[in-house]
Protein backbone atom coordinates (compact mmCIF):
# COMPACT_ATOMS: atom_id res chain seq x y z
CA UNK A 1 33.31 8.47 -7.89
CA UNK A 2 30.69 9.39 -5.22
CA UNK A 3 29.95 7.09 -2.30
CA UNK A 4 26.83 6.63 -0.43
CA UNK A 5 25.74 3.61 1.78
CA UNK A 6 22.38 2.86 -0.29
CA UNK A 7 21.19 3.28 -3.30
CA UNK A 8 17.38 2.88 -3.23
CA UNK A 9 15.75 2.38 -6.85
CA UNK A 10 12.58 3.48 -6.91
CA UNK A 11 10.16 6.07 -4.93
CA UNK A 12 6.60 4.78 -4.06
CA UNK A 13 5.81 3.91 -0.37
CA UNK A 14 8.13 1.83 0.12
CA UNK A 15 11.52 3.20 -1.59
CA UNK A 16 10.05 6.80 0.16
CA UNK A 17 9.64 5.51 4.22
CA UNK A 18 13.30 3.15 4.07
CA UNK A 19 14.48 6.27 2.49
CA UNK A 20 13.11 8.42 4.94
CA UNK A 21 14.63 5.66 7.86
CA UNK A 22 17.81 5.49 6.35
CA UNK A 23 18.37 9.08 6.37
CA UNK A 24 17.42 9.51 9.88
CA UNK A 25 19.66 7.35 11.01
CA UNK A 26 22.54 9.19 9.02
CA UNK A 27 23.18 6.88 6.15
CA UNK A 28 24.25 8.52 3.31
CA UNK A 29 21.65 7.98 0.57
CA UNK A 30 20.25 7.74 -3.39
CA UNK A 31 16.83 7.43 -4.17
CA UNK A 32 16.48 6.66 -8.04
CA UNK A 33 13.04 7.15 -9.68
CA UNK A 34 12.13 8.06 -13.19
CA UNK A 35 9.21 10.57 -11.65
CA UNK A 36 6.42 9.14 -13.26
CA UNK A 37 3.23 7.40 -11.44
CA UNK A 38 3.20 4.45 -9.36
CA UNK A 39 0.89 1.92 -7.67
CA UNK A 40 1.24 4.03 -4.62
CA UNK A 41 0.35 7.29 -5.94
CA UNK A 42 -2.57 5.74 -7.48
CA UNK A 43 -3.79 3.63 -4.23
CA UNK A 44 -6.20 4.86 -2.01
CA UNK A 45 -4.18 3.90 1.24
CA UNK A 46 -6.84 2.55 2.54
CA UNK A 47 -5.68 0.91 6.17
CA UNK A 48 -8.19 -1.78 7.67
CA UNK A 49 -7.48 -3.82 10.77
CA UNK A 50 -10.14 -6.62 10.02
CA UNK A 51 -10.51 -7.88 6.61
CA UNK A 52 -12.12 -10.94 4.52
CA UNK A 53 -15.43 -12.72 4.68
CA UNK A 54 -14.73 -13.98 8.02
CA UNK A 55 -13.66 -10.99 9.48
CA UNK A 56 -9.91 -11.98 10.40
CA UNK A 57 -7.40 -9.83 11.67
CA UNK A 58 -4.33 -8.67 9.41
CA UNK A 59 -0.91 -10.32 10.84
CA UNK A 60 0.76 -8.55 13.18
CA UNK A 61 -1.76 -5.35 13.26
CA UNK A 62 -1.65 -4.78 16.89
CA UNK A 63 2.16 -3.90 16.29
CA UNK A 64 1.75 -2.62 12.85
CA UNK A 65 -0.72 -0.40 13.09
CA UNK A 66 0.48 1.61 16.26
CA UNK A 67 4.21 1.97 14.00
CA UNK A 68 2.19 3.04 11.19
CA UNK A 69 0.52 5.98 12.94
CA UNK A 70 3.30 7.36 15.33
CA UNK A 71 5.22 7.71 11.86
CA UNK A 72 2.57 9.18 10.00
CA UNK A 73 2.01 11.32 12.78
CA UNK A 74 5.67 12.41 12.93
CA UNK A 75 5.91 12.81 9.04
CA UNK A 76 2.75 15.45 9.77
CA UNK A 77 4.67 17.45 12.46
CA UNK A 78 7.61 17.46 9.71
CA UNK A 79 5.87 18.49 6.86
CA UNK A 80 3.15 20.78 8.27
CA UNK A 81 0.39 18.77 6.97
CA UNK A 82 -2.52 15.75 7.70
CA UNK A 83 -1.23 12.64 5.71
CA UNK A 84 -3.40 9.79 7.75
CA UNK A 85 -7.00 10.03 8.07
CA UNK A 86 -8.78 7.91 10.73
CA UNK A 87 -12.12 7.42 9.79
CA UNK A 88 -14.71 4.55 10.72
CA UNK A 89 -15.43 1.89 8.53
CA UNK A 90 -19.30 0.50 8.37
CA UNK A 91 -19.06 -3.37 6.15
CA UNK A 92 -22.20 -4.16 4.46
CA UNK A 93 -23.50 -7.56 6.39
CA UNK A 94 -25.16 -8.96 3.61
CA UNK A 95 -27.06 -12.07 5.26
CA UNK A 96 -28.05 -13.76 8.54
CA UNK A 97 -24.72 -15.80 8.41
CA UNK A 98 -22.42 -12.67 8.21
CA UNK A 99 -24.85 -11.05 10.63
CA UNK A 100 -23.57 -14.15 13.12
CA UNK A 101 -19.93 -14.19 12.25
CA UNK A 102 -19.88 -10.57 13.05
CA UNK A 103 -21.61 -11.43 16.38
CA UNK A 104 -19.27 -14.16 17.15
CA UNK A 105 -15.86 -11.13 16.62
CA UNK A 106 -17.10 -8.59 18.60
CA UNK A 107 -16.97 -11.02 21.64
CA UNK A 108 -13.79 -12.69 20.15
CA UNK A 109 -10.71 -11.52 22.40
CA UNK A 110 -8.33 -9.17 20.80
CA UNK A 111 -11.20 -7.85 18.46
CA UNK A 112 -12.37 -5.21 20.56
CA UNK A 113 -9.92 -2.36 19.56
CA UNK A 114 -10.97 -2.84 16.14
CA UNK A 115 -14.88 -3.69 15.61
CA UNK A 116 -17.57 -1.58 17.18
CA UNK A 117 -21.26 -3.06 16.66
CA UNK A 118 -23.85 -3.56 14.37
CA UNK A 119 -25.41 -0.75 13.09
CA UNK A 120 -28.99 -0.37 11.07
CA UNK A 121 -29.23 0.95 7.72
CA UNK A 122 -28.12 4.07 6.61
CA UNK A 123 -30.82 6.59 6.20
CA UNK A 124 -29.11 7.48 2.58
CA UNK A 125 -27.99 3.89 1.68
CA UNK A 126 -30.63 1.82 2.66
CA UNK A 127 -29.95 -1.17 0.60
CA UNK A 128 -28.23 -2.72 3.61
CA UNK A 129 -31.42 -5.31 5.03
CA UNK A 130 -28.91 -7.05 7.83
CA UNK A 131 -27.31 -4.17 8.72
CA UNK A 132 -23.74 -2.36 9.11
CA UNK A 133 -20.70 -4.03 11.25
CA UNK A 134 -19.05 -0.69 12.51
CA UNK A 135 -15.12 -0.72 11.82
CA UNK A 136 -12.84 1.10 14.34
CA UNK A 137 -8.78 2.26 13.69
CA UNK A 138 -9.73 2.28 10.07
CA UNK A 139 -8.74 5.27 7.49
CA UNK A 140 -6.87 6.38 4.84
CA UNK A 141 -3.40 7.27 3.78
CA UNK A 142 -2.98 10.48 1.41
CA UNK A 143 -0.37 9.00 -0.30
CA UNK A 144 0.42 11.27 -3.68
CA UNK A 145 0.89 14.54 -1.16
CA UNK A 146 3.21 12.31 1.39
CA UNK A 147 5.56 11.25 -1.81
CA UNK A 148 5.28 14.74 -2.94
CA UNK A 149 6.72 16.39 0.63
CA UNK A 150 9.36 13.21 0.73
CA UNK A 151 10.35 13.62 -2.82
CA UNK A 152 11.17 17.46 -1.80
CA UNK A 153 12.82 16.37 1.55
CA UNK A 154 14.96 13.70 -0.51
CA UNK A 155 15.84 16.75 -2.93
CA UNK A 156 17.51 18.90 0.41
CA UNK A 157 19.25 16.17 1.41
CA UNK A 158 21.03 15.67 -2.07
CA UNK A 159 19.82 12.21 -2.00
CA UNK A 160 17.05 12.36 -4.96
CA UNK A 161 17.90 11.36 -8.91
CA UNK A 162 14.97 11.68 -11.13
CA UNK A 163 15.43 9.52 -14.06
CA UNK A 164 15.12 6.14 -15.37
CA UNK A 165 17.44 3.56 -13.75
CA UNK A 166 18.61 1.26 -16.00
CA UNK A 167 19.30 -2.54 -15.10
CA UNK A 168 22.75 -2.80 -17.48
CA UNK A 169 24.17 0.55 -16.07
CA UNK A 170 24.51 -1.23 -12.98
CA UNK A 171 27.95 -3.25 -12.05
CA UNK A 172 27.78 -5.50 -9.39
CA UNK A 173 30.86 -8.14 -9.91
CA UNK A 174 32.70 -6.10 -6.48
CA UNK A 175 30.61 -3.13 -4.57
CA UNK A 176 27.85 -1.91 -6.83
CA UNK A 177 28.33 0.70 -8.94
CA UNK A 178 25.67 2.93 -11.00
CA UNK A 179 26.99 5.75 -13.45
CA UNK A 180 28.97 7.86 -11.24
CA UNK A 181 27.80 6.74 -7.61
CA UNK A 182 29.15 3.16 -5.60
CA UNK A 183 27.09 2.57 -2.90
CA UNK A 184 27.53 -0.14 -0.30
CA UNK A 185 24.19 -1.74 -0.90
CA UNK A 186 21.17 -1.48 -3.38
CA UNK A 187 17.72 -1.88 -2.40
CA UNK A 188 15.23 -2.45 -4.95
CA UNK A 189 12.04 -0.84 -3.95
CA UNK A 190 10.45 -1.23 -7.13
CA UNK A 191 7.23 -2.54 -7.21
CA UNK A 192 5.15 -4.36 -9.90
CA UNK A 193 8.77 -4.16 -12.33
CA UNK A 194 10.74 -6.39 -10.36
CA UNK A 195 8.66 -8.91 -12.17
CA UNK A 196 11.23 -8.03 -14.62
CA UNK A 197 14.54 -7.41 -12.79
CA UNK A 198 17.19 -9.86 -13.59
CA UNK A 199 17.78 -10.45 -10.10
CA UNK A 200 14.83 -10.71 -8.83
CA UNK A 201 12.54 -11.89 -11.07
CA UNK A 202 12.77 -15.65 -10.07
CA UNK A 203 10.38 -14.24 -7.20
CA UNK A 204 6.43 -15.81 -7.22
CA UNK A 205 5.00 -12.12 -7.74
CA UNK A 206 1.53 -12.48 -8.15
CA UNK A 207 0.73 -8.54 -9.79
CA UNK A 208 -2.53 -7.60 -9.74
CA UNK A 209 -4.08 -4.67 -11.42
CA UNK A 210 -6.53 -2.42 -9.63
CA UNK A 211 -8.94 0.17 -10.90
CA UNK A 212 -10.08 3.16 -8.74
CA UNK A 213 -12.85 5.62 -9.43
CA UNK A 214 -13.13 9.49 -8.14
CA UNK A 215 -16.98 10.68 -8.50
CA UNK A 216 -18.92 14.32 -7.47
CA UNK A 217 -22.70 14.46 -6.34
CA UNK A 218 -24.34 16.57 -7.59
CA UNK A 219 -26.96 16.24 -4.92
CA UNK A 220 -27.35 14.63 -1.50
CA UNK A 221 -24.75 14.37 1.37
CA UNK A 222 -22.47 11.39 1.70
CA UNK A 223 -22.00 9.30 4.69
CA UNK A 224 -19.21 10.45 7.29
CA UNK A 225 -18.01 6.69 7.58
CA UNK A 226 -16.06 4.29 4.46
CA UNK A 227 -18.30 2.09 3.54
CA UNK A 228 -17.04 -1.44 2.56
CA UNK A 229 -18.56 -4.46 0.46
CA UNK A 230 -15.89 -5.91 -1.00
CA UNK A 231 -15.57 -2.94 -2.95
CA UNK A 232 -15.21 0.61 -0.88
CA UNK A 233 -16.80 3.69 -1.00
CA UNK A 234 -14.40 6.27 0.73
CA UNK A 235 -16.30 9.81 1.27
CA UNK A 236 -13.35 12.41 0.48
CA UNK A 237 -16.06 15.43 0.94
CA UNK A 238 -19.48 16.07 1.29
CA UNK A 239 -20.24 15.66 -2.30
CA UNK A 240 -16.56 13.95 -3.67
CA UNK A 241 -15.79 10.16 -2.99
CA UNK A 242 -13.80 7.40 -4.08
CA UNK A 243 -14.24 3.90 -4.83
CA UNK A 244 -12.63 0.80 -5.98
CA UNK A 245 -10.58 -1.86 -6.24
CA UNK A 246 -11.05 -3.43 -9.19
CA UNK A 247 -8.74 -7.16 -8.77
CA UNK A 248 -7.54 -8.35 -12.69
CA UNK A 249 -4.58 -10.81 -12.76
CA UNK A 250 -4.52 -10.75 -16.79
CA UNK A 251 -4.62 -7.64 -17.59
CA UNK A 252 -1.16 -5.90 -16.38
CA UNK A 253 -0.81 -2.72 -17.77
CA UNK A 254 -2.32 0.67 -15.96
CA UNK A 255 -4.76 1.77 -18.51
CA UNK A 256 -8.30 2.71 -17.41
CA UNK A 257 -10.98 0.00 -18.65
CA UNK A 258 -14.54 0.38 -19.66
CA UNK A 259 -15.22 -3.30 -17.52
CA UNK A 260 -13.91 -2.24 -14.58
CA UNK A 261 -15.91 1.28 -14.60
CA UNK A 262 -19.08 -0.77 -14.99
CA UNK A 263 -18.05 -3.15 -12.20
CA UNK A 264 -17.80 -0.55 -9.84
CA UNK A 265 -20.75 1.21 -11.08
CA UNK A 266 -22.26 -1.73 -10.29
CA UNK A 267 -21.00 -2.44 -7.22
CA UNK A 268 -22.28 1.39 -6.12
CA UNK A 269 -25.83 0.77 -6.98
CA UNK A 270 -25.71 -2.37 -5.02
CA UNK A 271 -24.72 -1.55 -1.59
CA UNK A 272 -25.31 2.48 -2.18
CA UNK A 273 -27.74 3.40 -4.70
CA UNK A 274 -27.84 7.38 -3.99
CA UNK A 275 -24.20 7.42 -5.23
CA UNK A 276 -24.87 6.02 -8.42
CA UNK A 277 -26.38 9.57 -9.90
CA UNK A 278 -22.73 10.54 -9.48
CA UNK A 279 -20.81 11.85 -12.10
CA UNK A 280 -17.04 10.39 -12.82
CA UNK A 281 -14.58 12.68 -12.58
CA UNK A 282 -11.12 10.32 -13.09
CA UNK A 283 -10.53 6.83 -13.29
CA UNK A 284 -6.64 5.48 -12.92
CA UNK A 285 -5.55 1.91 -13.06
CA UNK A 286 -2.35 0.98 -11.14
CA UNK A 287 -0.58 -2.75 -10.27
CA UNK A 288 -0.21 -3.56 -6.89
CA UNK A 289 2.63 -5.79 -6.55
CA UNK A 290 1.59 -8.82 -4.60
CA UNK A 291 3.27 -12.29 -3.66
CA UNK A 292 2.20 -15.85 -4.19
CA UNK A 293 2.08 -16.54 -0.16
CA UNK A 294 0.78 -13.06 0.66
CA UNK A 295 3.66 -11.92 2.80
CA UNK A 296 6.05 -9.15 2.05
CA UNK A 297 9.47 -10.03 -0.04
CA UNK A 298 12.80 -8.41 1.82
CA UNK A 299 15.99 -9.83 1.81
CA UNK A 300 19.28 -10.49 -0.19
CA UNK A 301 20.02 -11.68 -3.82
CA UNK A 302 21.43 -15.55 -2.45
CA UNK A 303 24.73 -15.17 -5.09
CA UNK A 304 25.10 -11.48 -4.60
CA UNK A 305 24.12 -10.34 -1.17
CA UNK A 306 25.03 -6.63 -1.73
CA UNK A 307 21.78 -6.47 -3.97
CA UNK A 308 18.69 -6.56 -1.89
CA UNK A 309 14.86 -6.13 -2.32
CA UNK A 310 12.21 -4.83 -0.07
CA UNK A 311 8.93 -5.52 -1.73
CA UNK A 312 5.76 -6.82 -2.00
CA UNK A 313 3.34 -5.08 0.30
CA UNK A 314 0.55 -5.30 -2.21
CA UNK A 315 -2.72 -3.78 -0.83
CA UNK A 316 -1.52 -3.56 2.52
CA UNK A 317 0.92 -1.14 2.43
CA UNK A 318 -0.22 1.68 4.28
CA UNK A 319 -0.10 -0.92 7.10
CA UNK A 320 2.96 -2.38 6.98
CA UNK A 321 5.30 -0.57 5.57
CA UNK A 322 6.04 1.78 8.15
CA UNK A 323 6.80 -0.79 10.39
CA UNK A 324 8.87 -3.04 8.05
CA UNK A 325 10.94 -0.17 6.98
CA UNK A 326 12.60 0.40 10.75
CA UNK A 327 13.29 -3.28 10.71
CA UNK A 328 14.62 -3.85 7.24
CA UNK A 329 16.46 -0.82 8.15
CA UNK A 330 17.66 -3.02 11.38
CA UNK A 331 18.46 -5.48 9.06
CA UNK A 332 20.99 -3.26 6.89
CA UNK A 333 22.75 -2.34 10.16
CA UNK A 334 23.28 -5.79 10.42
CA UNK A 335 21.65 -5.69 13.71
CA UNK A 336 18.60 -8.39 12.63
CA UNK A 337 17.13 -11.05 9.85
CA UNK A 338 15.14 -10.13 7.35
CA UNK A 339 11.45 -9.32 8.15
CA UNK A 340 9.56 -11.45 5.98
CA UNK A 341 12.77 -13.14 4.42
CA UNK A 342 12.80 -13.91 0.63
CA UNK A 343 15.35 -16.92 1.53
CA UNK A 344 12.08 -19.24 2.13
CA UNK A 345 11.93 -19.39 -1.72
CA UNK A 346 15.39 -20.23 -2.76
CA UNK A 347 14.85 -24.11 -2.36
CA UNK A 348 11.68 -23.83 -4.68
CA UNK A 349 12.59 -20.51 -6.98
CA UNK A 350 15.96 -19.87 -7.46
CA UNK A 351 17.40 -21.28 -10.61
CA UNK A 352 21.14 -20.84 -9.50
């Protein structure tokens, strides 16, 4: 029987950066994942500072988002490659009130770092009468290519098992055991499915699917900046772009939909009409796994404490998870709590 301290099940952003923490710490390791898509490889990584109608800072950015790019930046020196693109943000203001609010941020205290001014309309996307609110420490996260180069990585370091991990192969009645491994503690890192776990699936998930589209001009230039009106337009080229998300709670599966292509389309010819002569060249449907309060989901089964869960970044993971991944990896030492603990849902969720 082989030993390692955790066994991580499952390899999207999450699984890959406590992974990648573990590791470098020396813990001996198993990352478990059946190789096939995820809501991370399908995500955009789109990382935003100031978000919503009224323009409200993300919890916790001013420590999140410095975490989040000294280990992006250190995953680059590693790997030999750009993973995280800064790249300014310009948010449609659509009327004289979100003209105001944005005018009441940029001389709110603590905004500075992150909001720029009010810019007119684009030369090539003029459908923008109030104007642009200029977004600063915005970007993007290349996501596929950074679980690509950690998927590799996990591979050297004998710490990688592509296949399908099975709940019922899993004994947990003394220290956990799957097939021929025991490990000290497992970590689900699962995403959307641990709506289904049997351990975890008391949890108030809230999954939410999310449609992106890829599109080439065929003529024109596109702006340098991400554009942003609820929906995004992220330039990837000159001529090549992206833009989503789609938001359907029903719908929970990741197959492409004719209604969400038109939204989008629709969205486009809104807030940037010379995209819309575009042509589509993919459209991919993931589900981000989101919580009922909002906030992350890390902690420890409360009847079996060697099974734990570190989950529920939902849109924001880009952001966050770097951060949260050196302290849940704190918290596996034993040094701290749970970031984010799941225990303030036991009173109301868990049926034991």
């Amino acid at each position: 029987m082989n030993k390692v301290d955790f066994l991580l099940i499952g390899q999207g952003l999450a699984g890959s950066l406590l992974a990648y923490e573990l590791i470098r710490r020396g813990y001996r390791v198993m990352v478990v994942d059946n190789g096939g898509a995820n809501a991370s490889t399908v995500a955009a990584g789109l990382i935003n500072p100031v978000t919503g109608m009224r323009l409200v800072k993300s919890t916790d950015v001013d420590l999140l988002l410095p975490a989040a790019k000294r280990l992006y930046q250190e995953l680059a020196a590693q790997f030999g490659q750009t993973f995280y693109l800064e790249k300014p943000m310009l948010r449609l203001l659509r009327d004289e009130t979100a003209v105001k609010q944005a005018a009441k941020r940029l001389h709110t205290a603590g905004y500075q770092a992150y909001l720029a001014a009010v810019r007119p309309s684009l030369a090539t996307h003029q459908n923008a009468p109030s104007g642009w609110l200029e977004q600063k420490q915005t970007g993007y996260l290349l996501t596929k290519p950074l679980l690509a180069c950690l998927r590799d990585y996990f591979i050297t370091q004998n710490s990688y098992d592509q296949t399908a991990f099975d709940y019922q192969e899993l004994d947990v009645t003394l220290k956990p055991q799957w097939r021929s491994l025991t490990a000290r503690q497992v970590v689900f890192c699962e995403g959307h499915h641990a709506r289904h776990n049997p351990w975890f699936s008391w949890l108030p998930f809230q999954a939410v699917k999310g449609e992106i589209l890829s599109l080439q001009l065929a003529t024109g230039s596109l702006p340098q900046q991400i554009l942003n009106d609820g929906h995004w337009l992220l330039p990837l080229s000159e001529t090549q772009f992206r833009t989503g998300a789609t938001f359907d709670h029903q719908r929970l599966d990741c197959q492409p939909t004719a209604a969400a292509k038109a939204e989008l389309m629709d969205s486009l010819a809104r807030f940037s009409p010379s995209s819309t002569s575009a042509t589509v060249t993919a459209q991919l449907a993931g589900i981000r796994p989101c919580t009922w309060d909002k906030q992350p989901f890390t902690g420890f089964h409360p009847q079996h404490p060697q099974l734990a869960l570190f989950n529920g970044f939902g849109a924001k993971g880009s952001l966050q998870i770097p951060l949260y991944s050196q302290r849940f990896a704190d918290c596996l030492a034993g040094l701290v709590p749970p970031p984010s603990d799941i225990s303030r849902h036991y009173a109301a969720h868990f049926p034991g």
